[in-house]
N, C-alpha and C. Protein backbone atom coordinates (compact mmCIF):
# COMPACT_ATOMS: atom_id res chain seq x y z
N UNK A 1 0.83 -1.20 0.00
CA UNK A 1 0.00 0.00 0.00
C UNK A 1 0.86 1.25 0.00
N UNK A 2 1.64 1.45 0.53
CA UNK A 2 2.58 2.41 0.89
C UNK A 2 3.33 2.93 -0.26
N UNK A 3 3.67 1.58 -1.49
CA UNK A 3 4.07 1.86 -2.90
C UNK A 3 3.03 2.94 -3.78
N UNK A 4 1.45 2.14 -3.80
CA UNK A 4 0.68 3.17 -4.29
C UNK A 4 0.51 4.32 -3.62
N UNK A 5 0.25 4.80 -2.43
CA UNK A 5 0.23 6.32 -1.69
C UNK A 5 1.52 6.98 -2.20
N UNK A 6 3.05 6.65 -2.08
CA UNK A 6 3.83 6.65 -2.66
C UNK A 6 4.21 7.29 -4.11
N UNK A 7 3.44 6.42 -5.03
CA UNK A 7 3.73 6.64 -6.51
C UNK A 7 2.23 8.16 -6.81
N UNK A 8 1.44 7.86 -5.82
CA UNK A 8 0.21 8.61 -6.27
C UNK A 8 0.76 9.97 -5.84
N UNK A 9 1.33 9.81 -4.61
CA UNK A 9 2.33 11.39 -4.18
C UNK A 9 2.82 12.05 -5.36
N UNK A 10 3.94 11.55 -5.79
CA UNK A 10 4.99 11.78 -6.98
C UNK A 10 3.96 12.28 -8.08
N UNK A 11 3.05 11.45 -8.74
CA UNK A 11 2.09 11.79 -9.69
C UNK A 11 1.56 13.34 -9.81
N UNK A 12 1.19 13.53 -8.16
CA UNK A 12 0.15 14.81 -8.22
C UNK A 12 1.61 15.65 -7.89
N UNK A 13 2.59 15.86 -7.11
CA UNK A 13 3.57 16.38 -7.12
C UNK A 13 4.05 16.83 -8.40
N UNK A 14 4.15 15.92 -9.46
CA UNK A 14 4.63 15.76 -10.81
C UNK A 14 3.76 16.64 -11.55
N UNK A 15 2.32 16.11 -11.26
CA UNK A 15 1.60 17.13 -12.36
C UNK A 15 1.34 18.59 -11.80
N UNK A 16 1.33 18.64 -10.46
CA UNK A 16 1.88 19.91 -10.25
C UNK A 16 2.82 20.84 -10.61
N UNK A 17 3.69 20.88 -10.85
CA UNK A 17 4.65 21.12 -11.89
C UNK A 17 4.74 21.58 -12.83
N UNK A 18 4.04 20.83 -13.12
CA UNK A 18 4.19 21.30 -15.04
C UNK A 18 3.04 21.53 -15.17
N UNK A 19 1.67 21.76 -14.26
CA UNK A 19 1.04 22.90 -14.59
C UNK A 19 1.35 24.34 -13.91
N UNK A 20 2.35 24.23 -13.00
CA UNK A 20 3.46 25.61 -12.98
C UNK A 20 3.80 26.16 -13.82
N UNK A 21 5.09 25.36 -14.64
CA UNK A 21 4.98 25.72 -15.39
C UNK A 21 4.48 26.06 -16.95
N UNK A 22 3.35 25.49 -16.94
CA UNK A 22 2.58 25.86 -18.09
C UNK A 22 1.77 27.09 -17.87
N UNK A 23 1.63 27.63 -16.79
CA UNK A 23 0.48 28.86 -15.76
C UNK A 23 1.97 30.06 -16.13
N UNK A 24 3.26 29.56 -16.00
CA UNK A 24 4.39 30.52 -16.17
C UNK A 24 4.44 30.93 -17.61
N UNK A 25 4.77 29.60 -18.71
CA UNK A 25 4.77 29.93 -19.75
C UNK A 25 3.83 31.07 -20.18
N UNK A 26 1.97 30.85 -19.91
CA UNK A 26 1.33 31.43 -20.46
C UNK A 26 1.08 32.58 -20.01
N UNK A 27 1.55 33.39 -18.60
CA UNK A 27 1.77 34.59 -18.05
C UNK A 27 3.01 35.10 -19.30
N UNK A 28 4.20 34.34 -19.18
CA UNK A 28 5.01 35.13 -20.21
C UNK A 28 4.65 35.03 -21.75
N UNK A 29 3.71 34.61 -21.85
CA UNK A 29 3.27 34.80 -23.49
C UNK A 29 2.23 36.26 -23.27
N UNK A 30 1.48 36.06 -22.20
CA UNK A 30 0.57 37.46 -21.78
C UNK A 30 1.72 38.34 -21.73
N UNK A 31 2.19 38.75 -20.70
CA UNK A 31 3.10 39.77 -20.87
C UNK A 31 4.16 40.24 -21.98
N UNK A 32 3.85 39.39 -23.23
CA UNK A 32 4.57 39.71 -24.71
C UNK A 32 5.51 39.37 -24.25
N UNK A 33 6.83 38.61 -24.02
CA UNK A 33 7.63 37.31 -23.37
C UNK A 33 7.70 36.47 -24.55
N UNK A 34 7.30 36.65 -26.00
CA UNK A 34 7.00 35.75 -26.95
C UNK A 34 7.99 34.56 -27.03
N UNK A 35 9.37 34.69 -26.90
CA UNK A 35 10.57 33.71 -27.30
C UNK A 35 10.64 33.02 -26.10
N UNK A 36 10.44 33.66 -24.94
CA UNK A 36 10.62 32.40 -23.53
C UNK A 36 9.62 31.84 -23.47
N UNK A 37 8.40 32.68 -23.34
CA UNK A 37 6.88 31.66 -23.21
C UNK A 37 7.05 30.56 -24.30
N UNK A 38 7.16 31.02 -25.67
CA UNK A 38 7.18 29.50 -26.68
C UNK A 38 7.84 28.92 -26.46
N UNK A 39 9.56 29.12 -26.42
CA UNK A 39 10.32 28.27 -25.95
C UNK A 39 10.16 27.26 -24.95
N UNK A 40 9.56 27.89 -23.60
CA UNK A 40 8.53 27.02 -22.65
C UNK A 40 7.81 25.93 -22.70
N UNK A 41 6.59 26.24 -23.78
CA UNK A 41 6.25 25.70 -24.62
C UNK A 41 6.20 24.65 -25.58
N UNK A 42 7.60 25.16 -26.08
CA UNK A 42 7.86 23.63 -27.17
C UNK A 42 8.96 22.58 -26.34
N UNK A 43 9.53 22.84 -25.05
CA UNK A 43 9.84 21.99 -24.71
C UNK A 43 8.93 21.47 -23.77
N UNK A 44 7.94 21.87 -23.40
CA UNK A 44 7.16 21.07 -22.75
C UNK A 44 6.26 20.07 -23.16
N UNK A 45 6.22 20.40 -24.84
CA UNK A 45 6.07 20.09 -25.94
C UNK A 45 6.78 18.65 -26.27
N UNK A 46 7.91 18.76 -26.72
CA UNK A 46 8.69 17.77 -26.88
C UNK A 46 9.05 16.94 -25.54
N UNK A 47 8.96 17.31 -24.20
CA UNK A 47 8.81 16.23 -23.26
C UNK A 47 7.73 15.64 -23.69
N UNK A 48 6.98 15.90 -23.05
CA UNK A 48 5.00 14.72 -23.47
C UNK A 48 5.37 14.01 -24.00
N UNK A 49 5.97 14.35 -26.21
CA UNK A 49 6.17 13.16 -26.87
C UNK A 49 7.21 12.51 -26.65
N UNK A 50 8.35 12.53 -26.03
CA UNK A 50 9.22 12.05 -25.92
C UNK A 50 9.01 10.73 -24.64
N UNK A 51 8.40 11.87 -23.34
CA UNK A 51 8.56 11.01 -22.34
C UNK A 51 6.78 10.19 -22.17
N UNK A 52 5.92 11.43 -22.01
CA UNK A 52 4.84 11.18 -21.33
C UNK A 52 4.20 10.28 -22.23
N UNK A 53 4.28 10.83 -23.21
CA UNK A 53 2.88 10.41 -24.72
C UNK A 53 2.73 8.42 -24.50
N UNK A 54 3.68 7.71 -24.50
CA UNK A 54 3.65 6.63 -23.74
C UNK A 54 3.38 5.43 -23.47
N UNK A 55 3.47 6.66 -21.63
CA UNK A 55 2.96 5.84 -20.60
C UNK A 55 1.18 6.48 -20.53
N UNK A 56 1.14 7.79 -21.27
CA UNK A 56 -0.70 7.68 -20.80
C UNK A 56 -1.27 6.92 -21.87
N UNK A 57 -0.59 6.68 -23.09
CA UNK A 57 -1.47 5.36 -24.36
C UNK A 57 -1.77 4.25 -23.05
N UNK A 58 -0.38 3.66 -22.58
CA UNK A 58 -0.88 3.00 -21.87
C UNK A 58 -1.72 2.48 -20.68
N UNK A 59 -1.24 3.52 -20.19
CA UNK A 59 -2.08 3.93 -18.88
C UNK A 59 -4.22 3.71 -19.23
N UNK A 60 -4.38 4.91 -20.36
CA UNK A 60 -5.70 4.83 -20.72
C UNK A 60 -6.09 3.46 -21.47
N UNK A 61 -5.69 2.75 -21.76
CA UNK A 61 -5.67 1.29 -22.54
C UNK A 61 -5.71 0.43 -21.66
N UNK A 62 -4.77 0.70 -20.27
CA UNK A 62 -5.33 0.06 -19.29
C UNK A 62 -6.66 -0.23 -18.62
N UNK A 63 -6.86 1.48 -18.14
CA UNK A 63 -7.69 1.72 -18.26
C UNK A 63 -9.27 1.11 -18.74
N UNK A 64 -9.48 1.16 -19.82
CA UNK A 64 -10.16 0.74 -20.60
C UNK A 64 -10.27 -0.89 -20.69
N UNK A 65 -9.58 -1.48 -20.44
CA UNK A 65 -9.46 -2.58 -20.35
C UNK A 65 -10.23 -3.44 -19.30
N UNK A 66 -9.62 -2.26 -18.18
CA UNK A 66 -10.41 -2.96 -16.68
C UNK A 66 -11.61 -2.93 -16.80
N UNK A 67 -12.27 -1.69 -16.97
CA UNK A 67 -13.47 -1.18 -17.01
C UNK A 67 -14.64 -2.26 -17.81
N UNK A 68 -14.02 -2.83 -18.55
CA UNK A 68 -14.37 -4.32 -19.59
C UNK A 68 -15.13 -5.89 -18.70
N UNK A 69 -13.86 -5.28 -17.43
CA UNK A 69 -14.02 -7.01 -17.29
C UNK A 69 -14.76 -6.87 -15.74
């Protein structure tokens, strides 16, 4: 049990984060910031596909799966 409380910590910790900084990026795109906000942006961009894009295919496929049986 302690693994899932654990991993579920990290998760919301995690997605905390990076809706930081996505709330940062889009303040510096408001404040005309155009090259840091995008820059922001496209690497937050190219994480997802790199890292995230995935584990949530799988995750929701899981998902979906259970919900089945």
């Amino acid at each position: 049990m302690a693994s899932r409380l654990g991993d579920t910590i990290f998760a919301l910790v995690h997605l905390g984060l990076l809706l930081a900084i996505v709330v940062y990026a889009a303040v510096l795109l408001f404040r005309g910031e155009f090259a840091r906000g995008g820059l922001i942006f496209a690497v937050l961009a190219v994480y997802y596909v790199l890292i995230l894009h995935k584990a949530v295919r799988r995750e929701i496929a899981r998902k979906r799966g259970s919900r089945r049986t």
